[in-house]
PDB file of N, CA and C in Angstrom:
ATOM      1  N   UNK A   1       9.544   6.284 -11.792  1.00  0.00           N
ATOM      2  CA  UNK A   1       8.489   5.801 -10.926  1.00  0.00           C
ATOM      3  C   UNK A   1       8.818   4.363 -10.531  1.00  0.00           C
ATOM      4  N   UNK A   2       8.799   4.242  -9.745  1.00  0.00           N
ATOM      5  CA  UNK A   2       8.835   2.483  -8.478  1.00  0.00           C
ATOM      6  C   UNK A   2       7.316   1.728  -9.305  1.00  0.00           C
ATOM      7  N   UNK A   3       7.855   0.630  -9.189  1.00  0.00           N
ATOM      8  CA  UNK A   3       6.941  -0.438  -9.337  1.00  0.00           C
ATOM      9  C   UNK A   3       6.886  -1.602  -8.174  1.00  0.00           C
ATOM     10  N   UNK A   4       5.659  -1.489  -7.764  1.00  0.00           N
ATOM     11  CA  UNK A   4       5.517  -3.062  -6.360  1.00  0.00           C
ATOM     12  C   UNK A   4       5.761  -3.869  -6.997  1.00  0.00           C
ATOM     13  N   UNK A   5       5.486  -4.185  -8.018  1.00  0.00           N
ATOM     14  CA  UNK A   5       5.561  -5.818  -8.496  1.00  0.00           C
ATOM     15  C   UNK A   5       7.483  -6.254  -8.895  1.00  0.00           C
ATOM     16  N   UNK A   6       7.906  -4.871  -9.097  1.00  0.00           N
ATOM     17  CA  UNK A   6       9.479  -5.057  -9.765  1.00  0.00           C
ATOM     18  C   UNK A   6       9.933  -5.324  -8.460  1.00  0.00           C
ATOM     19  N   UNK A   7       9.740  -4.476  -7.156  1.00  0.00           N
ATOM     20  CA  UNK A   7      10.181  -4.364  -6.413  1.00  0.00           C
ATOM     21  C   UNK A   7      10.424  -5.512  -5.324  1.00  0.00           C
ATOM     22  N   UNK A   8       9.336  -6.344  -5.998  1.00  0.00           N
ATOM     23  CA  UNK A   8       8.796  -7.742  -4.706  1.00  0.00           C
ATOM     24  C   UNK A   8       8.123  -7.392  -3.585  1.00  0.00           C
ATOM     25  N   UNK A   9       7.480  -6.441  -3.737  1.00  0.00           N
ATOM     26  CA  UNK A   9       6.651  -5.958  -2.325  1.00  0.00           C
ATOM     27  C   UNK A   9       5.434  -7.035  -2.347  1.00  0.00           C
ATOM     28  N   UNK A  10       4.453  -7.658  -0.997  1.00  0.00           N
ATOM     29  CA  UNK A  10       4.034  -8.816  -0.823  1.00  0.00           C
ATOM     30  C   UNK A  10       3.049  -8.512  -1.154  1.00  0.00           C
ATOM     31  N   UNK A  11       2.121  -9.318  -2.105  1.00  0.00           N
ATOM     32  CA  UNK A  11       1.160  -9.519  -2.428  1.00  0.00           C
ATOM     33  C   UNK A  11       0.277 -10.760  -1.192  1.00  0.00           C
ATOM     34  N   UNK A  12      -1.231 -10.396  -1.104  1.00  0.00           N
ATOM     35  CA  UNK A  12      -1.983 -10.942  -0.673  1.00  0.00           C
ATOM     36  C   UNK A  12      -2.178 -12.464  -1.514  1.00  0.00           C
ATOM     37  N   UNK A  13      -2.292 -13.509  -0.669  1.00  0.00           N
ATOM     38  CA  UNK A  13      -2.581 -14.534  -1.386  1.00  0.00           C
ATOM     39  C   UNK A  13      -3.918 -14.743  -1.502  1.00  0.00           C
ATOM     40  N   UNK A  14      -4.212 -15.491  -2.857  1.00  0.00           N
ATOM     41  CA  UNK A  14      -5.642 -15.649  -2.691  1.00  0.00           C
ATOM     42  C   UNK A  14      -6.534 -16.334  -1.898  1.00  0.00           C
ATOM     43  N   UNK A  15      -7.779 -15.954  -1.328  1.00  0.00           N
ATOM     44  CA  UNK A  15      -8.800 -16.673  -0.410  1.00  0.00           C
ATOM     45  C   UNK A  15      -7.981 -15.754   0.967  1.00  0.00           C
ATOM     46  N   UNK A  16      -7.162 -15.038   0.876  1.00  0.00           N
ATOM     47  CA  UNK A  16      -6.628 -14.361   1.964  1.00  0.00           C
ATOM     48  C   UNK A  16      -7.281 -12.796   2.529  1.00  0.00           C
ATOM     49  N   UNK A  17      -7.931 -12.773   3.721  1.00  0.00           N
ATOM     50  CA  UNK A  17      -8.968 -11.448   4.030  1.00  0.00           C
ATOM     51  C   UNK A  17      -7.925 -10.425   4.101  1.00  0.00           C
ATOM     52  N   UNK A  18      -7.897  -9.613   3.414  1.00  0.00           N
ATOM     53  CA  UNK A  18      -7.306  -8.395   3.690  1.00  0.00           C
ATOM     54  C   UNK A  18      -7.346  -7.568   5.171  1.00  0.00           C
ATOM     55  N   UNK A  19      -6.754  -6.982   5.301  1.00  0.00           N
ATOM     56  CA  UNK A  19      -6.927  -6.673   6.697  1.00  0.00           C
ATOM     57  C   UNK A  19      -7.647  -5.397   6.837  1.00  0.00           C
ATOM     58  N   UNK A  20      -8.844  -4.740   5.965  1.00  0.00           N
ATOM     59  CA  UNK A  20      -9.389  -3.729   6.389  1.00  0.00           C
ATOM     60  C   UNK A  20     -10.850  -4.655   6.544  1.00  0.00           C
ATOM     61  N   UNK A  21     -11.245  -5.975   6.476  1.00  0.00           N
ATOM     62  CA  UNK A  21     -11.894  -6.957   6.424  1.00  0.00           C
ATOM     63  C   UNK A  21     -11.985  -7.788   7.991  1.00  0.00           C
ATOM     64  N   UNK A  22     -10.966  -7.469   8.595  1.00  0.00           N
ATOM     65  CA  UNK A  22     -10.321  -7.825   9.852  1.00  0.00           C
ATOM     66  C   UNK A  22      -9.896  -6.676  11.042  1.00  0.00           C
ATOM     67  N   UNK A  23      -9.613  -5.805  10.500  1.00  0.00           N
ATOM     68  CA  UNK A  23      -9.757  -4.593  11.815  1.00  0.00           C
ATOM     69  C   UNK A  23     -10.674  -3.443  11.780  1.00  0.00           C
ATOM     70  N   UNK A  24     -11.258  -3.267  12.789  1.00  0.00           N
ATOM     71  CA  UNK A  24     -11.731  -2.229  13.410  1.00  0.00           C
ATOM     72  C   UNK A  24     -11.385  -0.926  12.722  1.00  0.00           C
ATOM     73  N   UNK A  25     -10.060  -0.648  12.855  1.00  0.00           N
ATOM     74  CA  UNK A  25      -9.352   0.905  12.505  1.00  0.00           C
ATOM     75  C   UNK A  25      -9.409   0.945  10.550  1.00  0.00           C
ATOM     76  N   UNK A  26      -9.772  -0.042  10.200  1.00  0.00           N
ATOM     77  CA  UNK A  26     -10.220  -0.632   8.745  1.00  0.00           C
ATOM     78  C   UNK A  26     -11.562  -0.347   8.690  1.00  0.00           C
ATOM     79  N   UNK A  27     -12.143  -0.080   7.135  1.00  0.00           N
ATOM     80  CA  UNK A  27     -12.796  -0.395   6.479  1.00  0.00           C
ATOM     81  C   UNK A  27     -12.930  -0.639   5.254  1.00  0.00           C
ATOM     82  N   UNK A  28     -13.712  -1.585   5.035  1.00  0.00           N
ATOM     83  CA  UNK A  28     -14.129  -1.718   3.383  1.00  0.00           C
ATOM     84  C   UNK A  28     -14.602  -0.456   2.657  1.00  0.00           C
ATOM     85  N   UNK A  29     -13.476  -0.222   1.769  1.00  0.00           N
ATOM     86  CA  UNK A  29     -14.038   1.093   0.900  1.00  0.00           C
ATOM     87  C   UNK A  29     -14.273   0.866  -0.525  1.00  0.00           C
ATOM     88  N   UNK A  30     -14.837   2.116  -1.110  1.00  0.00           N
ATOM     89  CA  UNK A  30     -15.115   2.402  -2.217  1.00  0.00           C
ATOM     90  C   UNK A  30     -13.656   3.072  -2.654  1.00  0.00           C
ATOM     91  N   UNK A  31     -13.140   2.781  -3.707  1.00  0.00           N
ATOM     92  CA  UNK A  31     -11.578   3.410  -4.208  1.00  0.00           C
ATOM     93  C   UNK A  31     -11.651   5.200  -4.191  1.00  0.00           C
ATOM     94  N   UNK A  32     -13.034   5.702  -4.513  1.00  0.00           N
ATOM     95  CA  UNK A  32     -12.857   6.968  -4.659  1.00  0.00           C
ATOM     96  C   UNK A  32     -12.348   7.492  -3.280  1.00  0.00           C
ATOM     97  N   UNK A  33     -12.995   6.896  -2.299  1.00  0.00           N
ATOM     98  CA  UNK A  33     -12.862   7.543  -1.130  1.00  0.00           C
ATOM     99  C   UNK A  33     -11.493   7.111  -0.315  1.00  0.00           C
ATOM    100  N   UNK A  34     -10.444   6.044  -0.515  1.00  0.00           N
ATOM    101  CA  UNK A  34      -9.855   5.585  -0.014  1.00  0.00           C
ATOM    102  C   UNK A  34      -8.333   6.944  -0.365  1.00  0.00           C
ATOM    103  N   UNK A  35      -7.559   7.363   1.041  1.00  0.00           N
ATOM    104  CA  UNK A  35      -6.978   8.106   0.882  1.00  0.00           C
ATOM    105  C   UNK A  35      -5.267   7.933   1.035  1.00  0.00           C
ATOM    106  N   UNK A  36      -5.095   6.893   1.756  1.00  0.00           N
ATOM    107  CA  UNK A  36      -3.732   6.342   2.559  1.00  0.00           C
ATOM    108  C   UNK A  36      -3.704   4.730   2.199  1.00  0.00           C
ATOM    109  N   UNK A  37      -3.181   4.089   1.270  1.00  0.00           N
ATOM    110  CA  UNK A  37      -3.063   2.737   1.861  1.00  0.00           C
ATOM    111  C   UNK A  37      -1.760   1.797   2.066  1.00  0.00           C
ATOM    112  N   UNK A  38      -1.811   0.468   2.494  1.00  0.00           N
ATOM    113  CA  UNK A  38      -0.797   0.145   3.321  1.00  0.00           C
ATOM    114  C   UNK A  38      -0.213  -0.850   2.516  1.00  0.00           C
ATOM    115  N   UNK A  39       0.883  -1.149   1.605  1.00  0.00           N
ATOM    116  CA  UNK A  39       1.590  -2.021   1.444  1.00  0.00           C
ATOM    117  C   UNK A  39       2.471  -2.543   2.171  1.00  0.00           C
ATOM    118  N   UNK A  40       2.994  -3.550   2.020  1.00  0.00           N
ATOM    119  CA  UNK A  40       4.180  -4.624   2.692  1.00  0.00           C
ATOM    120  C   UNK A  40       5.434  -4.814   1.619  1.00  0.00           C
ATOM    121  N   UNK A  41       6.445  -4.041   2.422  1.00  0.00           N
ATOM    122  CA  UNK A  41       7.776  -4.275   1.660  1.00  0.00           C
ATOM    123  C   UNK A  41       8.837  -4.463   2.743  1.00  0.00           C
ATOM    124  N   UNK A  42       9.581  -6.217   2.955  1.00  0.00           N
ATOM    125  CA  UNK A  42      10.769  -6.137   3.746  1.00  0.00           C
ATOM    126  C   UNK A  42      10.378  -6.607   4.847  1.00  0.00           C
ATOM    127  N   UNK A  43       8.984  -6.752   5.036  1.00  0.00           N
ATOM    128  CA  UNK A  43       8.685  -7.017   6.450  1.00  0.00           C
ATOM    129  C   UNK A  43       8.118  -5.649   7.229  1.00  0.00           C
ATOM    130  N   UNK A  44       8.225  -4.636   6.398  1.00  0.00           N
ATOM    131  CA  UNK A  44       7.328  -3.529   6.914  1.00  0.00           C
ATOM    132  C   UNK A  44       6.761  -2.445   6.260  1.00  0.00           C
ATOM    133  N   UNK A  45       5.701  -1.951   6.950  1.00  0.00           N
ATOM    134  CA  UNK A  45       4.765  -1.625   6.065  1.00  0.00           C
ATOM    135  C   UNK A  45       4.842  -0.115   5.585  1.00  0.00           C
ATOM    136  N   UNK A  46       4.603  -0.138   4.562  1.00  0.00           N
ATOM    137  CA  UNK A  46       4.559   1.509   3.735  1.00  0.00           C
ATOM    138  C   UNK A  46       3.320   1.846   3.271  1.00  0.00           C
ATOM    139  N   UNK A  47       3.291   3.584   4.214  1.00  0.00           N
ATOM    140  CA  UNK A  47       2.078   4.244   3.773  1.00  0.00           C
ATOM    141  C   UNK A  47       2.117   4.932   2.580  1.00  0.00           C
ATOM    142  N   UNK A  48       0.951   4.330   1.704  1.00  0.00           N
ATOM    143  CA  UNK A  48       1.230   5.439   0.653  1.00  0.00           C
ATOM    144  C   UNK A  48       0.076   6.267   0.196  1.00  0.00           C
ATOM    145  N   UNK A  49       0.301   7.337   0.148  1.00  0.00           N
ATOM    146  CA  UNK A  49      -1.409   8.490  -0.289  1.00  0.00           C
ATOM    147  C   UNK A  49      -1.220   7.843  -1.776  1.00  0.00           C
ATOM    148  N   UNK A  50      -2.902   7.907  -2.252  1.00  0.00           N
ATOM    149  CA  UNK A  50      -3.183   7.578  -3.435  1.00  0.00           C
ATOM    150  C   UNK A  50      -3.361   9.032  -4.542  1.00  0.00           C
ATOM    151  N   UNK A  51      -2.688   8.835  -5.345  1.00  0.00           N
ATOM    152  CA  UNK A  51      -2.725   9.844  -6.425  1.00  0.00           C
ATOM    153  C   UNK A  51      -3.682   9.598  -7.903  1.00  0.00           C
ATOM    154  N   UNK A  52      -3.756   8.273  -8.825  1.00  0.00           N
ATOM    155  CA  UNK A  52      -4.285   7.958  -9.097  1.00  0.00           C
ATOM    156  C   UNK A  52      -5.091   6.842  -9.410  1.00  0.00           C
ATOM    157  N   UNK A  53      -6.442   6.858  -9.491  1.00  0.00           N
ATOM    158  CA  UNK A  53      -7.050   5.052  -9.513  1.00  0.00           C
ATOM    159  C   UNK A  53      -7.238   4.851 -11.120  1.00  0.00           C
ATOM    160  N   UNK A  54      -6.645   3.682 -11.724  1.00  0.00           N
ATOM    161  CA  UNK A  54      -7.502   3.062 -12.821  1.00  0.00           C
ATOM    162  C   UNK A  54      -7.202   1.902 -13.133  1.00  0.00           C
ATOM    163  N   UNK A  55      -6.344   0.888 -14.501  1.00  0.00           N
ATOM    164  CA  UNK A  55      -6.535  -0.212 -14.008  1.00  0.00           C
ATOM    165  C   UNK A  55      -5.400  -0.657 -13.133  1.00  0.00           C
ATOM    166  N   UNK A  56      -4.359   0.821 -13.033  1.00  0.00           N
ATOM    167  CA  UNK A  56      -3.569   0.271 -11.817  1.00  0.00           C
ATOM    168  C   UNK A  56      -3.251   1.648 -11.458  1.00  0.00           C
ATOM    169  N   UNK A  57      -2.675   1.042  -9.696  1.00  0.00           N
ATOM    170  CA  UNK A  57      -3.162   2.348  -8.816  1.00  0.00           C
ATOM    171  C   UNK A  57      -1.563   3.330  -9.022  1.00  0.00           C
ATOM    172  N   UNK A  58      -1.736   4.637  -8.629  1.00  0.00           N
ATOM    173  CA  UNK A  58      -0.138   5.125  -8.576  1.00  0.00           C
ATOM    174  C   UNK A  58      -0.549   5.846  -7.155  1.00  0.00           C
ATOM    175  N   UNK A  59       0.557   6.024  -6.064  1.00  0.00           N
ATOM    176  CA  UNK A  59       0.268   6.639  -5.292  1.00  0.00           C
ATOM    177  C   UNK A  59       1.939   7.352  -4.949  1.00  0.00           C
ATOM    178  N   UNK A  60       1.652   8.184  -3.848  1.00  0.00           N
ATOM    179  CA  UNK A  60       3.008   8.764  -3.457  1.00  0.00           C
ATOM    180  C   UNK A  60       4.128   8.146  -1.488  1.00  0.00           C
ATOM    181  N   UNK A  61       4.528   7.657  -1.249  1.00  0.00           N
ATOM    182  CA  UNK A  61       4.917   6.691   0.013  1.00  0.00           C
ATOM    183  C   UNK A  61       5.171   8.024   0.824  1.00  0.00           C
ATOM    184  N   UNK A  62       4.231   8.412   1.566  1.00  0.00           N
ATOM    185  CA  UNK A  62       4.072   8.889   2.595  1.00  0.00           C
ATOM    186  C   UNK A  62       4.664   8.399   4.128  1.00  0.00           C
ATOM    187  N   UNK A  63       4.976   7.645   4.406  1.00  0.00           N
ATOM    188  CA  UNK A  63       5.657   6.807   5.750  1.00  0.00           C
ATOM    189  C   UNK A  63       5.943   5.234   5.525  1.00  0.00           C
ATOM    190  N   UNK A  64       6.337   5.043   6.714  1.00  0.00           N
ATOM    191  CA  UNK A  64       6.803   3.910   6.769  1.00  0.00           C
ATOM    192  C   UNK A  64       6.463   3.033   7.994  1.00  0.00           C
ATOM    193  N   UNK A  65       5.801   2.001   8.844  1.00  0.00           N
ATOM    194  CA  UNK A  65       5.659   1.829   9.769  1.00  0.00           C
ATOM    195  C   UNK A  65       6.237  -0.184  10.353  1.00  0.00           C
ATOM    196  N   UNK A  66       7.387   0.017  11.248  1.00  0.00           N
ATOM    197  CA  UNK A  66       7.384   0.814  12.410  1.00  0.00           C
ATOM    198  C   UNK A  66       8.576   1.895  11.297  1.00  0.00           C
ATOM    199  N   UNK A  67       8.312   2.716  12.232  1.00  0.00           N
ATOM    200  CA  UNK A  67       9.219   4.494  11.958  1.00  0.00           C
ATOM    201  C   UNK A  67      10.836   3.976  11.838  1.00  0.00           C
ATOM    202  N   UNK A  68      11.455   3.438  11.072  1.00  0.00           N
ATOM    203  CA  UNK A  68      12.559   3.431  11.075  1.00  0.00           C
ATOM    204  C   UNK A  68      13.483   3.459   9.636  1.00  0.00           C
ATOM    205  N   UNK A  69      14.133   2.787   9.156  1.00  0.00           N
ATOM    206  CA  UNK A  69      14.479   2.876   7.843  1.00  0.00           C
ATOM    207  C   UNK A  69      13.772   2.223   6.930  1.00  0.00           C
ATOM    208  N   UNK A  70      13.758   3.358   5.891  1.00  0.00           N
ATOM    209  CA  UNK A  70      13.119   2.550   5.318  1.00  0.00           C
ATOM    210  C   UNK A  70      13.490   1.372   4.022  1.00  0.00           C
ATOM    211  N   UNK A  71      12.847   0.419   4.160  1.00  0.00           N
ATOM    212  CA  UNK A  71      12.900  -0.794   3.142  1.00  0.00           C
ATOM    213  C   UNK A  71      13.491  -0.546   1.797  1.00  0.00           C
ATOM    214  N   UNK A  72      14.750  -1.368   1.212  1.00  0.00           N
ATOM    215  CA  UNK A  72      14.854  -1.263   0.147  1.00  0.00           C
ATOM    216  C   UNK A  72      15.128   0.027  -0.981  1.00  0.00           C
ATOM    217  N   UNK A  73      15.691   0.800   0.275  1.00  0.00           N
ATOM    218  CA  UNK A  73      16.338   2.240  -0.500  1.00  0.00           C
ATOM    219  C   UNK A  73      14.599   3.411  -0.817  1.00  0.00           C
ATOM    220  N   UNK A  74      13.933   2.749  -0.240  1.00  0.00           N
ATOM    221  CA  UNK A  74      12.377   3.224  -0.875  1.00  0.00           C
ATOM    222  C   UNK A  74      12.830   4.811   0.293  1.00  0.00           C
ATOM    223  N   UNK A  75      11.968   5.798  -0.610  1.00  0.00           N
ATOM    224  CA  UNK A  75      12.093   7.464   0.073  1.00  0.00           C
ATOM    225  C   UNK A  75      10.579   7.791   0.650  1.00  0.00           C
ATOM    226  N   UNK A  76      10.459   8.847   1.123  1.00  0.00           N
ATOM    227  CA  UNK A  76       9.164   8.936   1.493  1.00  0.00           C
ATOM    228  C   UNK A  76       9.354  10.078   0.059  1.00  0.00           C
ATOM    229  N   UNK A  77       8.013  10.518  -0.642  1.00  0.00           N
ATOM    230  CA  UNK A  77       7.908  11.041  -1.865  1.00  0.00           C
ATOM    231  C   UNK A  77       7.823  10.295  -2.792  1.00  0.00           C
ATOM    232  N   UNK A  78       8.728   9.452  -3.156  1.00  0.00           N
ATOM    233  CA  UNK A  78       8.726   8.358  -4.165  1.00  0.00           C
ATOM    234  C   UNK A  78       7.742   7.934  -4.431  1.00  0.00           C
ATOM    235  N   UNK A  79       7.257   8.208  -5.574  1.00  0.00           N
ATOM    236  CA  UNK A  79       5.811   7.640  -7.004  1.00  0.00           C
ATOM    237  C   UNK A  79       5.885   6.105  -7.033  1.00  0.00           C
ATOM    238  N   UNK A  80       4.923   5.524  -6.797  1.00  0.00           N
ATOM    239  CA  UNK A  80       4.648   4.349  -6.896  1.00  0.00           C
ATOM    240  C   UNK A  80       3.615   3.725  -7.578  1.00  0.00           C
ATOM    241  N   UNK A  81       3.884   2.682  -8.457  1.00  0.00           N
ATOM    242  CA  UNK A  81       2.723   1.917  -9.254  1.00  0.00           C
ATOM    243  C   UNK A  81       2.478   0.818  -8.381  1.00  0.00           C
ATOM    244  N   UNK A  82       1.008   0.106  -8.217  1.00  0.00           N
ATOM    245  CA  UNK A  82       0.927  -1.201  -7.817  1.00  0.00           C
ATOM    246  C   UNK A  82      -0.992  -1.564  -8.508  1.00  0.00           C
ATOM    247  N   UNK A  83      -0.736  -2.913  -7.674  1.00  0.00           N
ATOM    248  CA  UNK A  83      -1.948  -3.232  -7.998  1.00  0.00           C
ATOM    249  C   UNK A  83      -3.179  -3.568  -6.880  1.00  0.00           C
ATOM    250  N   UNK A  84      -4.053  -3.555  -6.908  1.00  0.00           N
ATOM    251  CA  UNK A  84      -5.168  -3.816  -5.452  1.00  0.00           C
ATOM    252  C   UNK A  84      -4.996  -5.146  -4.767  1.00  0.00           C
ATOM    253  N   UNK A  85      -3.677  -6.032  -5.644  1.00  0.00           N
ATOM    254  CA  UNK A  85      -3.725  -7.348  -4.743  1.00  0.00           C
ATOM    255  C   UNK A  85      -2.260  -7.090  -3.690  1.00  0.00           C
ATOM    256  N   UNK A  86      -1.350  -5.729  -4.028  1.00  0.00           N
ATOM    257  CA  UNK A  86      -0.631  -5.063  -2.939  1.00  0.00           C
ATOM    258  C   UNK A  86      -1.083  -4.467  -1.702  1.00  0.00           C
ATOM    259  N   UNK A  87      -2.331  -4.023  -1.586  1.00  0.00           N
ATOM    260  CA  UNK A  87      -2.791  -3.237  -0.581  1.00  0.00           C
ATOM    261  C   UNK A  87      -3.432  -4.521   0.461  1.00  0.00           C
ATOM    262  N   UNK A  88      -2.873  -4.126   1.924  1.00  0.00           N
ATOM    263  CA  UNK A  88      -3.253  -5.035   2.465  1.00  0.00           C
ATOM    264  C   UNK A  88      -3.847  -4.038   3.542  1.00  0.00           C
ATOM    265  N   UNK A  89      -4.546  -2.564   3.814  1.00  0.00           N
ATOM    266  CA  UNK A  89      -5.048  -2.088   4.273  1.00  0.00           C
ATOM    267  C   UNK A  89      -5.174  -0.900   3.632  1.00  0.00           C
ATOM    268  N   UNK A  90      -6.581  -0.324   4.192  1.00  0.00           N
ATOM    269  CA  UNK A  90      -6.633   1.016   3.447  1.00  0.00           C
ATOM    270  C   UNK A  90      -7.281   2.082   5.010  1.00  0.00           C
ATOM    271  N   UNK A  91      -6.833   3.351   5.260  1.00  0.00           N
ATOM    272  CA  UNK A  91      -6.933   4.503   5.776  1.00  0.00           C
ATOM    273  C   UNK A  91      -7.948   5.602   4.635  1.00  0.00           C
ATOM    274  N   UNK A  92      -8.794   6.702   5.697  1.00  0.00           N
ATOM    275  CA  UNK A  92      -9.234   7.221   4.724  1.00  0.00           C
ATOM    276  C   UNK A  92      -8.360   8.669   5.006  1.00  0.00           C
TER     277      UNK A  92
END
């Protein structure tokens, strides 16, 4: 399993609005309901479906956006650990 934090994927700084706080196509969710969310690795962003919530999240990297290679040898499938200060958007 991948780890964000091993990996250097970007963490939000603090006092910094997340961006489901800031767009429209965003919202502020409740974790149960949150289904897709968006980390930053490389300068671009990876979708990942959430698999499980507790005190840290695991999900599976579903895409990559923009659509091209992806970052850092990362696969789409590939299990991922992170934490809620990685997610800089969430999809439901």
């Amino acid at each position: 399993m991948l780890s964000a934090a091993e990996l250097n994927f970007a963490i939000r700084e603090a006092g910094e609005l997340p961006a489901w706080l800031k767009e429209t196509s965003f919202r502020i969710w409740p974790w149960a309901d949150a289904k897709t969310v968006m980390l930053r690795a490389g300068g671009r962003d990876v979708l990942v479906k959430l698999r499980e919530r507790s005190s840290v999240l695991v999900g599976e990297i579903s895409g990559f956006e923009p659509n091209s290679a992806a970052p850092g040898g990362l696969h789409i499938g590939d299990l991922i650990v992170f934490k809620p200060a990685h997610v800089f958007a969430v999809r439901d």
